[in-house]
PDB file of N, CA and C in Angstrom:
ATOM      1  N   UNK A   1       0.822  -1.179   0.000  1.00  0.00           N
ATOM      2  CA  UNK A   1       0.000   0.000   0.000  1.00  0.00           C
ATOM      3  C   UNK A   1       0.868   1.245   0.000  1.00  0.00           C
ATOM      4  N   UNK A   2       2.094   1.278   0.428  1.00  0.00           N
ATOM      5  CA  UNK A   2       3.146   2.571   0.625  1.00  0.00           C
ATOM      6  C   UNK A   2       2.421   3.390   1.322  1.00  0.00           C
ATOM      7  N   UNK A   3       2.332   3.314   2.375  1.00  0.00           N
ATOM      8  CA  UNK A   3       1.737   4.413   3.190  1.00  0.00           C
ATOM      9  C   UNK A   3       3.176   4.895   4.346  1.00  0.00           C
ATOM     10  N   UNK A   4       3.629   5.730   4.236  1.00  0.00           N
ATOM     11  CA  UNK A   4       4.576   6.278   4.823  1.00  0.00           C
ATOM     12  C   UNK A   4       3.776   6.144   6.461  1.00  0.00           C
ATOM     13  N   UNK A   5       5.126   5.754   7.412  1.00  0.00           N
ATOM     14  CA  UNK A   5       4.537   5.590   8.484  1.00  0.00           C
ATOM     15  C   UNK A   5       3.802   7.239   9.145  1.00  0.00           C
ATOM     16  N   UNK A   6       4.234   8.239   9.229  1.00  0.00           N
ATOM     17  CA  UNK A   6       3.722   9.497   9.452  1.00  0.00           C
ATOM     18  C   UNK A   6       2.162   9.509   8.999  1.00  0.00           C
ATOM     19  N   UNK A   7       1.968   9.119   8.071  1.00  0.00           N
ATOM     20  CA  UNK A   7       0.375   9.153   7.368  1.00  0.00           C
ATOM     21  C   UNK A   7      -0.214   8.283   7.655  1.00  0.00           C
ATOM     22  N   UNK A   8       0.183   6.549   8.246  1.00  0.00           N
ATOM     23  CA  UNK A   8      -0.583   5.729   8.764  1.00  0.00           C
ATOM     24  C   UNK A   8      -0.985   6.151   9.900  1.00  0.00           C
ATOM     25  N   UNK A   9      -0.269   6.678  10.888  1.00  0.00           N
ATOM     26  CA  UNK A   9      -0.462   7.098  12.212  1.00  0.00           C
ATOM     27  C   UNK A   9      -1.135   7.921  12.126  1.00  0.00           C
ATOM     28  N   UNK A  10      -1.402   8.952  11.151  1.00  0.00           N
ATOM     29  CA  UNK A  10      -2.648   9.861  11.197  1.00  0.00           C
ATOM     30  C   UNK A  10      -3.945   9.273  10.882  1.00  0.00           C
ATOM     31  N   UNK A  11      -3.822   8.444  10.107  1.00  0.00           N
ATOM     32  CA  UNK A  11      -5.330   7.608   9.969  1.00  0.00           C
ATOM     33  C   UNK A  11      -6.502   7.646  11.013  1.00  0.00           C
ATOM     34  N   UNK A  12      -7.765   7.667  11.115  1.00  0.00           N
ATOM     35  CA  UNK A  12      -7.936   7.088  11.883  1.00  0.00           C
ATOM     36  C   UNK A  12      -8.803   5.241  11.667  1.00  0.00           C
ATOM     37  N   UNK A  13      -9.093   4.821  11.953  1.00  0.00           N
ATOM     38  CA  UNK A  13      -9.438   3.541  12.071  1.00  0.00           C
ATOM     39  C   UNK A  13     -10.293   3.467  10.772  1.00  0.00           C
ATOM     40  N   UNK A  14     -11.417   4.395  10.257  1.00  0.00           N
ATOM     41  CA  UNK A  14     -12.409   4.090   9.214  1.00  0.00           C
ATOM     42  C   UNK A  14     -11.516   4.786   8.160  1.00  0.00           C
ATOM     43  N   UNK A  15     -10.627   5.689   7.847  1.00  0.00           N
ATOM     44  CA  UNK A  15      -9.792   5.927   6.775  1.00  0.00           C
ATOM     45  C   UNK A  15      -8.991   4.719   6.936  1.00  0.00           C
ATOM     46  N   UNK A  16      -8.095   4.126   7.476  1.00  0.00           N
ATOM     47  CA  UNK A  16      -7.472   3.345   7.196  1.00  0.00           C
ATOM     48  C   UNK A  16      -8.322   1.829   6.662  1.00  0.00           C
ATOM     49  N   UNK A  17      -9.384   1.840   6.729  1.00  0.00           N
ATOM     50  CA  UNK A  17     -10.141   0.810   6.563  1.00  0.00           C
ATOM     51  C   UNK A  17     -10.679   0.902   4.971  1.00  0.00           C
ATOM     52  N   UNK A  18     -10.900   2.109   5.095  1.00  0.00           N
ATOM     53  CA  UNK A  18     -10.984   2.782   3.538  1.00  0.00           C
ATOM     54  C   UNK A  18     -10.273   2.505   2.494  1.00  0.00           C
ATOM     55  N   UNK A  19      -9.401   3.178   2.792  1.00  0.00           N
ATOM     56  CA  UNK A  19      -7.994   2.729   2.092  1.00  0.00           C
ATOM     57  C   UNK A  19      -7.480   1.191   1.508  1.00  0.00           C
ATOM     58  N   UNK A  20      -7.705   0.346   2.792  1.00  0.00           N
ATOM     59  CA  UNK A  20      -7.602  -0.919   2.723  1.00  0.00           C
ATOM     60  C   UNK A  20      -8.075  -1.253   1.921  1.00  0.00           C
ATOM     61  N   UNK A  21      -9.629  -1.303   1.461  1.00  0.00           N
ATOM     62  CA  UNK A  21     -10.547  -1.964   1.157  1.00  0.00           C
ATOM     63  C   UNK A  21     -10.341  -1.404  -0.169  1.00  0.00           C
ATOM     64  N   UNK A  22      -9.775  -0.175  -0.592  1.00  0.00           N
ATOM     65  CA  UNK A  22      -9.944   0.048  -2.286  1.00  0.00           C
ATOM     66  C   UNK A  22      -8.530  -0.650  -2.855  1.00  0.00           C
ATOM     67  N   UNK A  23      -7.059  -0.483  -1.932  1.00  0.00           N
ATOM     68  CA  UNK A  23      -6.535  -1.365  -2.237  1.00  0.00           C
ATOM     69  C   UNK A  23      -6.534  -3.128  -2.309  1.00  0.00           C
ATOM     70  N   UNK A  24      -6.951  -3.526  -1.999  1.00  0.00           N
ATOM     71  CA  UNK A  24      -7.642  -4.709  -1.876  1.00  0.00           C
ATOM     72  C   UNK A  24      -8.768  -5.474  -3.337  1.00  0.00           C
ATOM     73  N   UNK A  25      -9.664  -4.151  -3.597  1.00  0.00           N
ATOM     74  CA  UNK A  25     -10.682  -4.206  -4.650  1.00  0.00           C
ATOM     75  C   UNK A  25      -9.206  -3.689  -6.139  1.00  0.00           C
ATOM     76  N   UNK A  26      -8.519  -2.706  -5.967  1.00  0.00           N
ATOM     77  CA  UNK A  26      -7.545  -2.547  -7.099  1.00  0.00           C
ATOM     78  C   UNK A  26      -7.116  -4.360  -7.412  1.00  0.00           C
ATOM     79  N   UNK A  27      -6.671  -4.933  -6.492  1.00  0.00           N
ATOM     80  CA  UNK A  27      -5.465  -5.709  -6.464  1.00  0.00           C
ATOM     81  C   UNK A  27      -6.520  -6.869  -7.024  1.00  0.00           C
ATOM     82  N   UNK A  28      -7.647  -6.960  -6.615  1.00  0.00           N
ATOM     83  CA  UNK A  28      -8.696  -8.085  -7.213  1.00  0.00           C
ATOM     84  C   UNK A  28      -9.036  -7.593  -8.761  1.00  0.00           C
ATOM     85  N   UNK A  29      -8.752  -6.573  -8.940  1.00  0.00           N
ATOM     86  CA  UNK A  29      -9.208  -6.495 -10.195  1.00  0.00           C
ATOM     87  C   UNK A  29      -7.677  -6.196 -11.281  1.00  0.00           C
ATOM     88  N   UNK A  30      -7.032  -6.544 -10.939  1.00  0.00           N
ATOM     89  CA  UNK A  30      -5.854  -6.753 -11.551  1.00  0.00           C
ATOM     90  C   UNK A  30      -5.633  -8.353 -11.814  1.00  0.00           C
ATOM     91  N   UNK A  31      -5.988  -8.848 -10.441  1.00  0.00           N
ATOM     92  CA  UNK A  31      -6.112 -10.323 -10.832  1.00  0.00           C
ATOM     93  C   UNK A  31      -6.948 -10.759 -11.911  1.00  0.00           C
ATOM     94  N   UNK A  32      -7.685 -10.389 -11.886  1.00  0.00           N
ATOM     95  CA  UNK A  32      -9.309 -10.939 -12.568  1.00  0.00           C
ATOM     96  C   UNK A  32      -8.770 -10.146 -14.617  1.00  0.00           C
ATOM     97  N   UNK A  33      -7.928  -9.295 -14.229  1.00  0.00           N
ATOM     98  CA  UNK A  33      -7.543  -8.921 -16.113  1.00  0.00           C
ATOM     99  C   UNK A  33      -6.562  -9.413 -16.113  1.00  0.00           C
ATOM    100  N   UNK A  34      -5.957  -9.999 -15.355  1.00  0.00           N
ATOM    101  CA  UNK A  34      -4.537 -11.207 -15.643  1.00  0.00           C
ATOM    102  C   UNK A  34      -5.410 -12.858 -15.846  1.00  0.00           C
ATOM    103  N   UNK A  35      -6.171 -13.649 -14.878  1.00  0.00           N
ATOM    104  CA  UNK A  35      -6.612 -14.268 -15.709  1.00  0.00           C
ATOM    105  C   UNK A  35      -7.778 -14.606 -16.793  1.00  0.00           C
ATOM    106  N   UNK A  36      -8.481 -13.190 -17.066  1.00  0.00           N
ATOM    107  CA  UNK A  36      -9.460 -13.068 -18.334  1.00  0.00           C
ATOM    108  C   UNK A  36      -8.272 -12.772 -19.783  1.00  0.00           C
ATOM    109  N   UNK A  37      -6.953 -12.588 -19.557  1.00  0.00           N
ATOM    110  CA  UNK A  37      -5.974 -12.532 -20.502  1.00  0.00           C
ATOM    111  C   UNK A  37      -5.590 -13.669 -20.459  1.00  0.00           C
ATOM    112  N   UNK A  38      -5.348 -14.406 -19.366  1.00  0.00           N
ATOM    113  CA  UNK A  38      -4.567 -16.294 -19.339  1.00  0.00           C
ATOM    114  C   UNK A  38      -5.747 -17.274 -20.312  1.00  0.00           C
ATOM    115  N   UNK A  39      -7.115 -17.065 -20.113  1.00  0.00           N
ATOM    116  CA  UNK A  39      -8.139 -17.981 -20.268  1.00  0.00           C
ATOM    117  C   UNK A  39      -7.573 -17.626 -21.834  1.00  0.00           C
ATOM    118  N   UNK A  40      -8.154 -16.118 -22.462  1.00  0.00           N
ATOM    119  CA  UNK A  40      -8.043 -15.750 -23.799  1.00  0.00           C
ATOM    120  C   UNK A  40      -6.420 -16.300 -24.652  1.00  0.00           C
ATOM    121  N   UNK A  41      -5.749 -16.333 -24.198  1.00  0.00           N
ATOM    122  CA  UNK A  41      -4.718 -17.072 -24.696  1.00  0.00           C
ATOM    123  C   UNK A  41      -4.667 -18.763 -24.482  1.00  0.00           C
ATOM    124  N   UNK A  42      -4.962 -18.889 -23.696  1.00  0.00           N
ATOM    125  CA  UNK A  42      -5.483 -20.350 -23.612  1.00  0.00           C
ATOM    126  C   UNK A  42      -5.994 -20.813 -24.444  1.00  0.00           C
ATOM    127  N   UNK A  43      -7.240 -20.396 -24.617  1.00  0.00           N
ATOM    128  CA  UNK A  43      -8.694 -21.221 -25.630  1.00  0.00           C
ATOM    129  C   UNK A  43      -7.257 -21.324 -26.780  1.00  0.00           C
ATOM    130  N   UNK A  44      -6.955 -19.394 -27.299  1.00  0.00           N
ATOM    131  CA  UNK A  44      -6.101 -19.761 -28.745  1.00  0.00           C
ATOM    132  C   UNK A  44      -5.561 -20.501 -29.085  1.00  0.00           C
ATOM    133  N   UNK A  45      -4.440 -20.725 -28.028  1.00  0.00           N
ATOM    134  CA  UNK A  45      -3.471 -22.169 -27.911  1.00  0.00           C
ATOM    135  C   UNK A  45      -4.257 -23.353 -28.520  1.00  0.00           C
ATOM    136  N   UNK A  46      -4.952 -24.053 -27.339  1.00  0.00           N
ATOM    137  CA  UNK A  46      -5.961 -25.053 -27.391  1.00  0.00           C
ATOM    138  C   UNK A  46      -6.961 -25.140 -28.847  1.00  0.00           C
ATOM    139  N   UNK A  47      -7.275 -24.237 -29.595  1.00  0.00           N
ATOM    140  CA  UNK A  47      -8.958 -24.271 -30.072  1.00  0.00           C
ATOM    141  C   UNK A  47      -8.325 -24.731 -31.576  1.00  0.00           C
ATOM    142  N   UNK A  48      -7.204 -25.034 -32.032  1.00  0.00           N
ATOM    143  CA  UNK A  48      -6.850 -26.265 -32.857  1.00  0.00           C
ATOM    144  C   UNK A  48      -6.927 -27.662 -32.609  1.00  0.00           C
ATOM    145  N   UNK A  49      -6.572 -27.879 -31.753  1.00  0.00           N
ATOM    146  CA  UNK A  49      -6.777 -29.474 -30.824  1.00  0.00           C
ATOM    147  C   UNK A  49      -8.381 -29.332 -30.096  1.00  0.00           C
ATOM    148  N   UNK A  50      -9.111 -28.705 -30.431  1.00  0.00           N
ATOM    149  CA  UNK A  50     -10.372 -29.314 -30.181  1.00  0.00           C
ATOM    150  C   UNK A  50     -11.557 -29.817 -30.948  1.00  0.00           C
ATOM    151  N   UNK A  51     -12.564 -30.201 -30.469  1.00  0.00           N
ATOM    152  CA  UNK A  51     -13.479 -30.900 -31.886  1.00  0.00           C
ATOM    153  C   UNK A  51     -14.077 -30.184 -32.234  1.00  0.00           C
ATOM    154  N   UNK A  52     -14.634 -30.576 -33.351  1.00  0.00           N
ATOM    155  CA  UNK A  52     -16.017 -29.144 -34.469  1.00  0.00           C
ATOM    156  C   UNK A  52     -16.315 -28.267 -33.890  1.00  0.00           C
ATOM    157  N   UNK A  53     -17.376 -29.173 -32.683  1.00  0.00           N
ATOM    158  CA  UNK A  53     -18.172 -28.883 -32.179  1.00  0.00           C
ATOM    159  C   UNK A  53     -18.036 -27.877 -31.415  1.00  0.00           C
ATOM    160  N   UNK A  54     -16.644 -28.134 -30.345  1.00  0.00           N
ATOM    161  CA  UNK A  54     -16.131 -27.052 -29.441  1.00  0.00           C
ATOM    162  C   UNK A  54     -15.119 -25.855 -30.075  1.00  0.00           C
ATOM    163  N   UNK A  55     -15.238 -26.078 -31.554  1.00  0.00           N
ATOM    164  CA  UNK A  55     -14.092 -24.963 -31.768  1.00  0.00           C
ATOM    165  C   UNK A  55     -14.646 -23.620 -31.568  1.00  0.00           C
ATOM    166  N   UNK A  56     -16.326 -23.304 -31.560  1.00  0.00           N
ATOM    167  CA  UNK A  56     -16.735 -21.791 -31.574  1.00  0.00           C
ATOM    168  C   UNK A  56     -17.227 -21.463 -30.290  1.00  0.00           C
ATOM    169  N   UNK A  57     -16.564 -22.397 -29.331  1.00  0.00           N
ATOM    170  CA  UNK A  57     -16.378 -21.589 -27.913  1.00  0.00           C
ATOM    171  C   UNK A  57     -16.180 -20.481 -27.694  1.00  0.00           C
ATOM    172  N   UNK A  58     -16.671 -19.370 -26.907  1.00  0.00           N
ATOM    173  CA  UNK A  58     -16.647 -18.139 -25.979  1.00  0.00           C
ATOM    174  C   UNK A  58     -15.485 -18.366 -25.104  1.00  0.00           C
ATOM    175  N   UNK A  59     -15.000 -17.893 -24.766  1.00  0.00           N
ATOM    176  CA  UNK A  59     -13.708 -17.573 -23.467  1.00  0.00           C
ATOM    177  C   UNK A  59     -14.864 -17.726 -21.900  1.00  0.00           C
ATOM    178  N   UNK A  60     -15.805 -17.076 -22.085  1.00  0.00           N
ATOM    179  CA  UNK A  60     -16.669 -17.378 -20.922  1.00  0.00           C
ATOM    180  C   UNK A  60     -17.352 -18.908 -21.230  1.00  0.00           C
ATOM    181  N   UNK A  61     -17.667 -19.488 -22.172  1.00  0.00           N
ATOM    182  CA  UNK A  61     -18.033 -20.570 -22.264  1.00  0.00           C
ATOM    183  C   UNK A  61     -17.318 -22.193 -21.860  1.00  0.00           C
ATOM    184  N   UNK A  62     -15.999 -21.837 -22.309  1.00  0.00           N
ATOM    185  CA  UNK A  62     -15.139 -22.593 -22.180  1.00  0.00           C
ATOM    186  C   UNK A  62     -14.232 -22.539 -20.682  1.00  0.00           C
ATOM    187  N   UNK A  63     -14.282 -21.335 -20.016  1.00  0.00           N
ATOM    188  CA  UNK A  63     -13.875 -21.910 -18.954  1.00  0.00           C
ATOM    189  C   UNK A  63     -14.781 -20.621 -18.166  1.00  0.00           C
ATOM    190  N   UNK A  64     -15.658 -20.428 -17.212  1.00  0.00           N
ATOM    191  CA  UNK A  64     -16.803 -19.435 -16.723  1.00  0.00           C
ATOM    192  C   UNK A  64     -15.909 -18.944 -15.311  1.00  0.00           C
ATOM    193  N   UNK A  65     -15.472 -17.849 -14.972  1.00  0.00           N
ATOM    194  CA  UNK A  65     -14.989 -17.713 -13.663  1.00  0.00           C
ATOM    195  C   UNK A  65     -16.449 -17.249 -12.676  1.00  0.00           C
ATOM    196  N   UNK A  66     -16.191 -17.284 -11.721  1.00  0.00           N
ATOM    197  CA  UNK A  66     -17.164 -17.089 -10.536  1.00  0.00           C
ATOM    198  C   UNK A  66     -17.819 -15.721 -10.712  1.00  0.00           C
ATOM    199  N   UNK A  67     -16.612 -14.811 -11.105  1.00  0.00           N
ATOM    200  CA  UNK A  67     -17.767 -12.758 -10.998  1.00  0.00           C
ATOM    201  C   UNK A  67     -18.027 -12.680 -12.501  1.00  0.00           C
ATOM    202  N   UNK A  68     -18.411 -14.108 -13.124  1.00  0.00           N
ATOM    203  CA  UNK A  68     -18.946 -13.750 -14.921  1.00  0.00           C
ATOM    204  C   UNK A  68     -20.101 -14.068 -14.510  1.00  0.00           C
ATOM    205  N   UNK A  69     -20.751 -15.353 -13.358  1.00  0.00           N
ATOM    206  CA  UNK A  69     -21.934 -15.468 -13.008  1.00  0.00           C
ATOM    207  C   UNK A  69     -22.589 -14.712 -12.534  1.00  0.00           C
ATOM    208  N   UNK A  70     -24.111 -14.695 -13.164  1.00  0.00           N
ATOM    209  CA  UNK A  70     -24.800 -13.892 -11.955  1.00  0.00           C
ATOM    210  C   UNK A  70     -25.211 -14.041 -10.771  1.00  0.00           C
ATOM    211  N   UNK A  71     -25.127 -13.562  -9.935  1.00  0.00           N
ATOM    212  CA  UNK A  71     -25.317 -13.816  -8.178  1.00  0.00           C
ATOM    213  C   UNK A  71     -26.948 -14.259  -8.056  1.00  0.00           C
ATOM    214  N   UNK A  72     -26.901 -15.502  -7.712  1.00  0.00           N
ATOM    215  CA  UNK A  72     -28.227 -16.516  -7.178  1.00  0.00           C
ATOM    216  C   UNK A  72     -28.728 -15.366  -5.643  1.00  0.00           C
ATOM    217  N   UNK A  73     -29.636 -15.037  -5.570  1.00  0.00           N
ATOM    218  CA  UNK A  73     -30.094 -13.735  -3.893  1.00  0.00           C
ATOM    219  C   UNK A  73     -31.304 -14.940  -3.372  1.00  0.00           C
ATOM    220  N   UNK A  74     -30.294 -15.117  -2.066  1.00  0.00           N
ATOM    221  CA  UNK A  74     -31.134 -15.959  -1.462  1.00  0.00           C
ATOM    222  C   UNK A  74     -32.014 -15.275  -0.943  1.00  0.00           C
ATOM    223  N   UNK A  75     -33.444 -15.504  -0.778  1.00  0.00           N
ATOM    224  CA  UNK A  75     -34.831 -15.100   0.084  1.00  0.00           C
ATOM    225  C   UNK A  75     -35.428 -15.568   1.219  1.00  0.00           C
ATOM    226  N   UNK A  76     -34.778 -14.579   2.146  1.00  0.00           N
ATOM    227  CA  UNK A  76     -34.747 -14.852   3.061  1.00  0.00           C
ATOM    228  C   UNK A  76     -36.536 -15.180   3.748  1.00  0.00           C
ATOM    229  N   UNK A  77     -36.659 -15.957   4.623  1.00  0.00           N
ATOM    230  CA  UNK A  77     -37.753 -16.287   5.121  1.00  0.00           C
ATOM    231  C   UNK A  77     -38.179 -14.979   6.183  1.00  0.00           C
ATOM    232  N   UNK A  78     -39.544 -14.309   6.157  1.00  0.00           N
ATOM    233  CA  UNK A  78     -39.945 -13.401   7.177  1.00  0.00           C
ATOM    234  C   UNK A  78     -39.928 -13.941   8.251  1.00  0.00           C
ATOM    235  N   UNK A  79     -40.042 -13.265   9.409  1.00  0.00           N
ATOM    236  CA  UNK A  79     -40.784 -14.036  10.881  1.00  0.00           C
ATOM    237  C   UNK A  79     -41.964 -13.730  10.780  1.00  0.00           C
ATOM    238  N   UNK A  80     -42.776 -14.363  11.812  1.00  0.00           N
ATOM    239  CA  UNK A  80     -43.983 -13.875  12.015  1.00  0.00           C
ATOM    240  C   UNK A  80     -43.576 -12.934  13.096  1.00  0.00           C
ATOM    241  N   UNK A  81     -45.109 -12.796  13.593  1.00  0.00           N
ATOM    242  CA  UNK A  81     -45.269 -11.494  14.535  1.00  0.00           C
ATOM    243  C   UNK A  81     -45.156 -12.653  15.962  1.00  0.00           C
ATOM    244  N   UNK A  82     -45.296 -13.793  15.858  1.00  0.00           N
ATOM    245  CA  UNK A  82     -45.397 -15.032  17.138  1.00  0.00           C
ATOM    246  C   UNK A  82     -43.632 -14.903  17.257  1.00  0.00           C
ATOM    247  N   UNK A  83     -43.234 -15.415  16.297  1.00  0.00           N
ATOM    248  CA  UNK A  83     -41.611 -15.616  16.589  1.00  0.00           C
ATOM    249  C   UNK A  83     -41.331 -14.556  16.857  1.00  0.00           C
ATOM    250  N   UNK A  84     -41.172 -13.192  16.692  1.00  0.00           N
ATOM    251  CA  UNK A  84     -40.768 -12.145  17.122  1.00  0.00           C
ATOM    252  C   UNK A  84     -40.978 -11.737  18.509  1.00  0.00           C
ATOM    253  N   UNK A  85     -42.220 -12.356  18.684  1.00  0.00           N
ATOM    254  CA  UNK A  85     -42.596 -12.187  20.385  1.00  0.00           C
ATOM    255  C   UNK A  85     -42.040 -13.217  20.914  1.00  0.00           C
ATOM    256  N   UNK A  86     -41.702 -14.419  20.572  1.00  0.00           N
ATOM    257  CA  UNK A  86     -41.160 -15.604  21.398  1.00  0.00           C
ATOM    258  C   UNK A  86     -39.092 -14.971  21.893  1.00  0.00           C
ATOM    259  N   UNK A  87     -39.164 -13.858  21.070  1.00  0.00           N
ATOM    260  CA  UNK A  87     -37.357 -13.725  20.476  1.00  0.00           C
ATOM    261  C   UNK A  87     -37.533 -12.683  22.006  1.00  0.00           C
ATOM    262  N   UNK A  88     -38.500 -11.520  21.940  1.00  0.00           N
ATOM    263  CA  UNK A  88     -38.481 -10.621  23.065  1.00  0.00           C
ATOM    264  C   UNK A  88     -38.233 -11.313  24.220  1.00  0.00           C
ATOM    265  N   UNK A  89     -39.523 -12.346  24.276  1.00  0.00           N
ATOM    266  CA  UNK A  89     -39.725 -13.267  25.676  1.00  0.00           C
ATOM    267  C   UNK A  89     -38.504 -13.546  26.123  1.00  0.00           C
ATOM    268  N   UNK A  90     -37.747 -14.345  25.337  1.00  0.00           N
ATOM    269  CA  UNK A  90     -36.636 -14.948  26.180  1.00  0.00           C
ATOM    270  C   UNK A  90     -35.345 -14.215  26.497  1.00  0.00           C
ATOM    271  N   UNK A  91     -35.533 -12.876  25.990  1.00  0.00           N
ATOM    272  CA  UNK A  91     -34.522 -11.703  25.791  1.00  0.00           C
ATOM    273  C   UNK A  91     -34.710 -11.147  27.300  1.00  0.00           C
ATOM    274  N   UNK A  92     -36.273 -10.841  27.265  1.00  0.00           N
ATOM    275  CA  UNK A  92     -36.899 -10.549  28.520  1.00  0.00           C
ATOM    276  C   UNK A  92     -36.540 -11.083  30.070  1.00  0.00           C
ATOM    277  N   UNK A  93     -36.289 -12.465  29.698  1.00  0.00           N
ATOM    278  CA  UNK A  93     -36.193 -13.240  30.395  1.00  0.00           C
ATOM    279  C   UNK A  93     -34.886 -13.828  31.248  1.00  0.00           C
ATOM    280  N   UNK A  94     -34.207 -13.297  29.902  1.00  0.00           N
ATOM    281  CA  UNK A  94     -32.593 -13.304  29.958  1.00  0.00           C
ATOM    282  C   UNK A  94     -32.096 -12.316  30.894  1.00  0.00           C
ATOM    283  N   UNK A  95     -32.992 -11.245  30.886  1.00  0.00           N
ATOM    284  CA  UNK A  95     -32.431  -9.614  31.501  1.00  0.00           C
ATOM    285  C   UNK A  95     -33.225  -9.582  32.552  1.00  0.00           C
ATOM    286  N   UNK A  96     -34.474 -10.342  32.982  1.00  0.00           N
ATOM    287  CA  UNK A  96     -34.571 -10.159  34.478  1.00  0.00           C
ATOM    288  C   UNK A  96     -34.196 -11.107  35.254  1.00  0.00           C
ATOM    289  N   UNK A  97     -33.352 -12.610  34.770  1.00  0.00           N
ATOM    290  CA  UNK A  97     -32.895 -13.707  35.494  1.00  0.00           C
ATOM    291  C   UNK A  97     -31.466 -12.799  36.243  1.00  0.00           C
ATOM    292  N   UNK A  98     -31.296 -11.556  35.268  1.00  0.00           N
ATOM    293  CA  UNK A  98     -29.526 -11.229  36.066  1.00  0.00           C
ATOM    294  C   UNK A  98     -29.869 -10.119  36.544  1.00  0.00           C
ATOM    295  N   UNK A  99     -31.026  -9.476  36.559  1.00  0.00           N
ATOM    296  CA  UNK A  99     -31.377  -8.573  37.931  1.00  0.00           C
ATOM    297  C   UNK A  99     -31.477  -8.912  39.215  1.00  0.00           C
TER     298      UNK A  99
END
C-alpha cells in the first residue's frame, strides 16, 4: 500500500479501513484482467486441438470464472409477529434472570 509511516499514524481507524478496502478491490481487479488474458490465450493455444463442435467456444463458455456469473439472492424467510414475540420473551427473560 506505501503508506509512509507518518500518514498511517494519522489515519484514523475508518480511513485506514478505507484505504484498505480500495486497495484490496484494485489488487482483485488486476487479478481478474490477468486471468481473463490467461483464459483468452489459452482457448487460442488449445482451439486447434479441439473438436467441431467445441471450436466456436466463448472464453466465458469454455472456462466461466465465478464474478462472470450472476449472483443466485437468497430469500430470506420473514418471521412472524409469534416468533418475534417468542425472540423478546426470552430476551426478557434473559435480563430479568440477572437482575
Amino acid at each position: 500500500m506505501s503508506l509512509t509511516l507518518n500518514y498511517f499514524y494519522s489515519l484514523t481507524p475508518r480511513e485506514f479501513d478505507n484505504i484498505l478496502r480500495g486497495y484490496i478491490k484494485k489488487q482483485e481487479d488486476a487479478i481478474k484482467v490477468q486471468m481473463t488474458l490467461a483464459r483468452e490465450l489459452e482457448l487460442a493455444v488449445i482451439s486447434p486441438y479441439l473438436d467441431e463442435k467445441d471450436r466456436h467456444l466463448t472464453p466465458q463458455q469454455y472456462k466461466p470464472f465465478s464474478w462472470e456469473q450472476p449472483e443466485k439472492r437468497k430469500i430470506k424467510k420473514r418471521m412472524t409477529a409469534k416468533e418475534h414475540q417468542e425472540i423478546w420473551k426470552k430476551f426478557d427473560q434473559q435480563k430479568n434472570s440477572k437482575v
